[in-house]
N, C-alpha and C. Protein backbone atom coordinates (compact mmCIF):
# COMPACT_ATOMS: atom_id res chain seq x y z
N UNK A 1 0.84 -1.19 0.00
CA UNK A 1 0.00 0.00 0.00
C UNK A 1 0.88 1.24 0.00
N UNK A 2 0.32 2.15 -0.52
CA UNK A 2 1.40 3.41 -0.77
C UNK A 2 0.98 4.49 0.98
N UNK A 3 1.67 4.79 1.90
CA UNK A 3 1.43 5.55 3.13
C UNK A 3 1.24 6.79 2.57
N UNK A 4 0.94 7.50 3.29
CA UNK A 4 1.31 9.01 3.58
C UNK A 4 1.37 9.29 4.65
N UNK A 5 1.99 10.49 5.57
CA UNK A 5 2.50 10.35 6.52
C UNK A 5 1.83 11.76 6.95
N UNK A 6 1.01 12.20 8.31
CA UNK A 6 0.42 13.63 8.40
C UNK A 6 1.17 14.15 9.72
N UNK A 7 1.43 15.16 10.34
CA UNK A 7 1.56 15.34 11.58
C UNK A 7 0.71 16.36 11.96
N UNK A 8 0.72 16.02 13.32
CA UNK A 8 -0.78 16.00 14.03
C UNK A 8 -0.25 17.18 15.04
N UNK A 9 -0.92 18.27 15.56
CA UNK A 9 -0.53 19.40 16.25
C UNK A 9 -0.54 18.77 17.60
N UNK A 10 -0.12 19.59 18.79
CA UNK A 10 -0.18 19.32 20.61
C UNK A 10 -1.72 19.37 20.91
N UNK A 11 -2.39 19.57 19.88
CA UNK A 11 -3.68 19.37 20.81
C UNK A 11 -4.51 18.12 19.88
N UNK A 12 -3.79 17.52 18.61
CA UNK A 12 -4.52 16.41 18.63
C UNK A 12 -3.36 15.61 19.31
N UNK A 13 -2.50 15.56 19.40
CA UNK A 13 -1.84 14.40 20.95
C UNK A 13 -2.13 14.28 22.00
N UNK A 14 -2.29 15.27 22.91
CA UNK A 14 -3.41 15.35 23.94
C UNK A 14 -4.47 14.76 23.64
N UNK A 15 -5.25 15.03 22.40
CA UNK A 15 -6.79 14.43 23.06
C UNK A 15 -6.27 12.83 22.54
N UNK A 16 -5.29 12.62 21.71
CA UNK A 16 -5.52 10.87 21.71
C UNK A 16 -4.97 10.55 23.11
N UNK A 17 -3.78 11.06 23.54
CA UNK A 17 -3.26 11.08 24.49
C UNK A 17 -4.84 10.61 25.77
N UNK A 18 -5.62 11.61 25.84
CA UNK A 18 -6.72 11.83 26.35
C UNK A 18 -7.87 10.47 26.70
N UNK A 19 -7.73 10.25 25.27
CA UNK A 19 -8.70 9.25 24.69
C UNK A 19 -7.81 7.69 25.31
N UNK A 20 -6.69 7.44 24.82
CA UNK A 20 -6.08 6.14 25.72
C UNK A 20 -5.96 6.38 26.70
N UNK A 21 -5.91 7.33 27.90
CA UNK A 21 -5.83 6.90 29.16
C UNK A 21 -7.52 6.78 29.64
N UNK A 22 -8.21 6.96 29.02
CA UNK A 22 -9.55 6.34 29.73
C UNK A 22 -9.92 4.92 29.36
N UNK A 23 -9.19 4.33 28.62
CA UNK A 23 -9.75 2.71 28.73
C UNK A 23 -8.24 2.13 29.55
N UNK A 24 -8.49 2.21 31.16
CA UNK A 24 -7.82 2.16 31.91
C UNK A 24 -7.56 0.56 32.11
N UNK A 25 -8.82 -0.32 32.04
CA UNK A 25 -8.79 -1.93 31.72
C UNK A 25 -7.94 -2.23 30.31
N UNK A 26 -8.07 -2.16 29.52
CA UNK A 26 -7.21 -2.57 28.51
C UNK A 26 -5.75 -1.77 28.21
N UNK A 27 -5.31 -1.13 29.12
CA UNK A 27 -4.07 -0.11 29.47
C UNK A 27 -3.36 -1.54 30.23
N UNK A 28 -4.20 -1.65 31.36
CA UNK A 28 -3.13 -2.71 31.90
C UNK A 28 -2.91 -4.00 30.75
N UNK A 29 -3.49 -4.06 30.19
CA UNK A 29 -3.27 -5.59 28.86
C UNK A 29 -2.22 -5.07 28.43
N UNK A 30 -2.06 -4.26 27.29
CA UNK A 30 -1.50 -3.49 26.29
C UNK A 30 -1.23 -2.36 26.04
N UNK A 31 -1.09 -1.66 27.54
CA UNK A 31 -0.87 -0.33 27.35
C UNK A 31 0.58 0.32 26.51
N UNK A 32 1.55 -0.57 25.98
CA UNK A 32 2.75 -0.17 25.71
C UNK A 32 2.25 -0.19 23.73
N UNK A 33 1.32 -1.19 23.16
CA UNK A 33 0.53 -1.27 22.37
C UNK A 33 -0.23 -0.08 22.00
N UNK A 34 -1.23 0.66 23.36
CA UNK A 34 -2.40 1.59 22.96
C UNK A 34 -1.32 2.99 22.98
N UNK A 35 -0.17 3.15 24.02
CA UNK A 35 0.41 4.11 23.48
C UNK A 35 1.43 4.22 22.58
N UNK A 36 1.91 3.50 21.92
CA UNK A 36 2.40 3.59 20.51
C UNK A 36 1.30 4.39 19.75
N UNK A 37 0.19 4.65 19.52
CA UNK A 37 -1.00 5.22 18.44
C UNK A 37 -1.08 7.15 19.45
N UNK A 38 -0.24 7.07 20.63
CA UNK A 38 0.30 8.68 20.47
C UNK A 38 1.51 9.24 20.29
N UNK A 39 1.06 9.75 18.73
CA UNK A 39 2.62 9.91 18.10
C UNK A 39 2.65 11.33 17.47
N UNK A 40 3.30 12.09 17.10
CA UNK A 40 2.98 13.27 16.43
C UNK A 40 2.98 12.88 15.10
N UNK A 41 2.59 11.97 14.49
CA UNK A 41 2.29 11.79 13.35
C UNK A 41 1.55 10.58 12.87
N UNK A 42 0.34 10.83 12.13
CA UNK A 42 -0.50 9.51 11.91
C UNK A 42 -0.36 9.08 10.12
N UNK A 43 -0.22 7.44 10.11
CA UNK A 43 -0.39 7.40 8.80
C UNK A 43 -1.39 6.89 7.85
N UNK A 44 -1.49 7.08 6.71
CA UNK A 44 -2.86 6.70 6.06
C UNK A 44 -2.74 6.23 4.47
N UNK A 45 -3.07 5.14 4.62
CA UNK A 45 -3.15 4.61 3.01
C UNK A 45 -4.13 4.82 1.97
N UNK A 46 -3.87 4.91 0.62
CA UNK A 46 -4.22 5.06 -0.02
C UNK A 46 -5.23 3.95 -0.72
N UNK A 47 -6.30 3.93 -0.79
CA UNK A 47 -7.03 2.46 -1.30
C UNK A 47 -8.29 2.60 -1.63
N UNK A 48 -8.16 2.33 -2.90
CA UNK A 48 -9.41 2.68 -4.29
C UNK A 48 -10.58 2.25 -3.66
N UNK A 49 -11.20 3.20 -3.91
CA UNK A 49 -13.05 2.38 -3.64
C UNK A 49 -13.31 1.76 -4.47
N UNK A 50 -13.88 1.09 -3.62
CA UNK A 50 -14.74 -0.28 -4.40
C UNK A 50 -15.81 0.12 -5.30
N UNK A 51 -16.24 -0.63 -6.65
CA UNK A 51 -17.44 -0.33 -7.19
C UNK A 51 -18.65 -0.27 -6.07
N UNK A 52 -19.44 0.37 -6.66
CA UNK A 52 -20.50 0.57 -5.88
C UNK A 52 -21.81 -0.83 -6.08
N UNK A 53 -22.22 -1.53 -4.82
CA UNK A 53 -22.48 -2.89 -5.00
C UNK A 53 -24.13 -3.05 -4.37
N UNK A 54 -24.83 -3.15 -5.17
CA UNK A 54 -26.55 -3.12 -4.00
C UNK A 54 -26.56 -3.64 -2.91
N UNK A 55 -25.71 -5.41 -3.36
CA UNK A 55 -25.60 -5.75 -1.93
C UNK A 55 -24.92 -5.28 -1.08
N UNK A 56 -24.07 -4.47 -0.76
CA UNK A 56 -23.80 -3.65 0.52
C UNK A 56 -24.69 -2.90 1.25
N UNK A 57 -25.76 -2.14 1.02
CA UNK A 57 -26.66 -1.42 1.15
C UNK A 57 -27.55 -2.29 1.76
N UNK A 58 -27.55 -3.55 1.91
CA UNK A 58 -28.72 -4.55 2.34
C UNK A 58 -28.41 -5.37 3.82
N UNK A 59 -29.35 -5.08 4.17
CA UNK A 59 -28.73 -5.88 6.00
C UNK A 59 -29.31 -7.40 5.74
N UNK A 60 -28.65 -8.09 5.42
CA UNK A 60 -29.51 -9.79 5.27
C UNK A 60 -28.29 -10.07 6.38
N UNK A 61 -29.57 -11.29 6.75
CA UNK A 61 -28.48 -11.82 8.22
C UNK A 61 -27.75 -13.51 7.57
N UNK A 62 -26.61 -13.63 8.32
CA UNK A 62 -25.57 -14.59 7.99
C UNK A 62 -26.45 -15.72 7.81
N UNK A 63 -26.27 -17.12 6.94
CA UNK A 63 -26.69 -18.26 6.79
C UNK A 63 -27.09 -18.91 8.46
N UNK A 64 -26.07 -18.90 9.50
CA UNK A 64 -25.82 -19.20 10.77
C UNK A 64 -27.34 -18.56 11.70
N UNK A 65 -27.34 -17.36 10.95
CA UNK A 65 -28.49 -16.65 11.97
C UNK A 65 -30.11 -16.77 11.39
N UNK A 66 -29.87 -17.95 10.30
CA UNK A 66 -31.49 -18.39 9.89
C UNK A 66 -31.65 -19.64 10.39
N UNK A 67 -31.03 -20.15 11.27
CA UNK A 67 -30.64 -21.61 11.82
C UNK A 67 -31.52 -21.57 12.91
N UNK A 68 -32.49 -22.89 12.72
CA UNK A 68 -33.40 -23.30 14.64
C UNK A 68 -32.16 -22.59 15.44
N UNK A 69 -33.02 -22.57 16.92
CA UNK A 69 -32.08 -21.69 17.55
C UNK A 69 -31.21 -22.85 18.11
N UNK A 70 -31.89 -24.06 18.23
CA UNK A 70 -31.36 -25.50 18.56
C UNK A 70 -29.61 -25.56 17.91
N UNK A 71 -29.84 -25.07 16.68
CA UNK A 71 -28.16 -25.91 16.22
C UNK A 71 -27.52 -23.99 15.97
N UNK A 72 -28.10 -23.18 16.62
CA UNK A 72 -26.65 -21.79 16.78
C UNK A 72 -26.07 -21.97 17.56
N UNK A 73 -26.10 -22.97 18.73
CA UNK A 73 -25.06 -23.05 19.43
C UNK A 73 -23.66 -23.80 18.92
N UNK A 74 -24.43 -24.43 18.14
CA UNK A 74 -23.14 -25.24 17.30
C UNK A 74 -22.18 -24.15 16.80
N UNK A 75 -22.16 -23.39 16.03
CA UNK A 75 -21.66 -22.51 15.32
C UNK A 75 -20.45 -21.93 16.49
């Protein structure tokens, strides 16, 4: 994928800054993980849209979720 690379001012680091210290439960998991993503610079790829498709636009539920309720536990 081709990056591009943006940098981000002291007040969007703060608020991500902001934003990871309130999921204080998953800080202790991976907090060395959630703060790597405050950085002064975020990156973003480039990636073609997709044709435009009807079926996306349509909420039909998975094969699994037309199943007696008897055999979804299987799944």
């Amino acid at each position: 994928m081709d990056w591009q690379q943006f940098g981000l001012d002291e007040a969007a680091r703060e608020a991500k800054l902001g934003a990871v210290m309130e999921h204080r439960t998953q800080r202790k998991v991976m907090g060395h993980v959630m703060m790597g993503y405050v950085r002064a610079t975020e990156l973003y790829s480039t990636v073609p849209v997709p044709e435009h498709d009807e079926r996306c636009l349509r909420a039909e539920p998975c094969d699994f979720e037309k199943a007696p309720a008897s055999e979804k536990a299987a799944f």
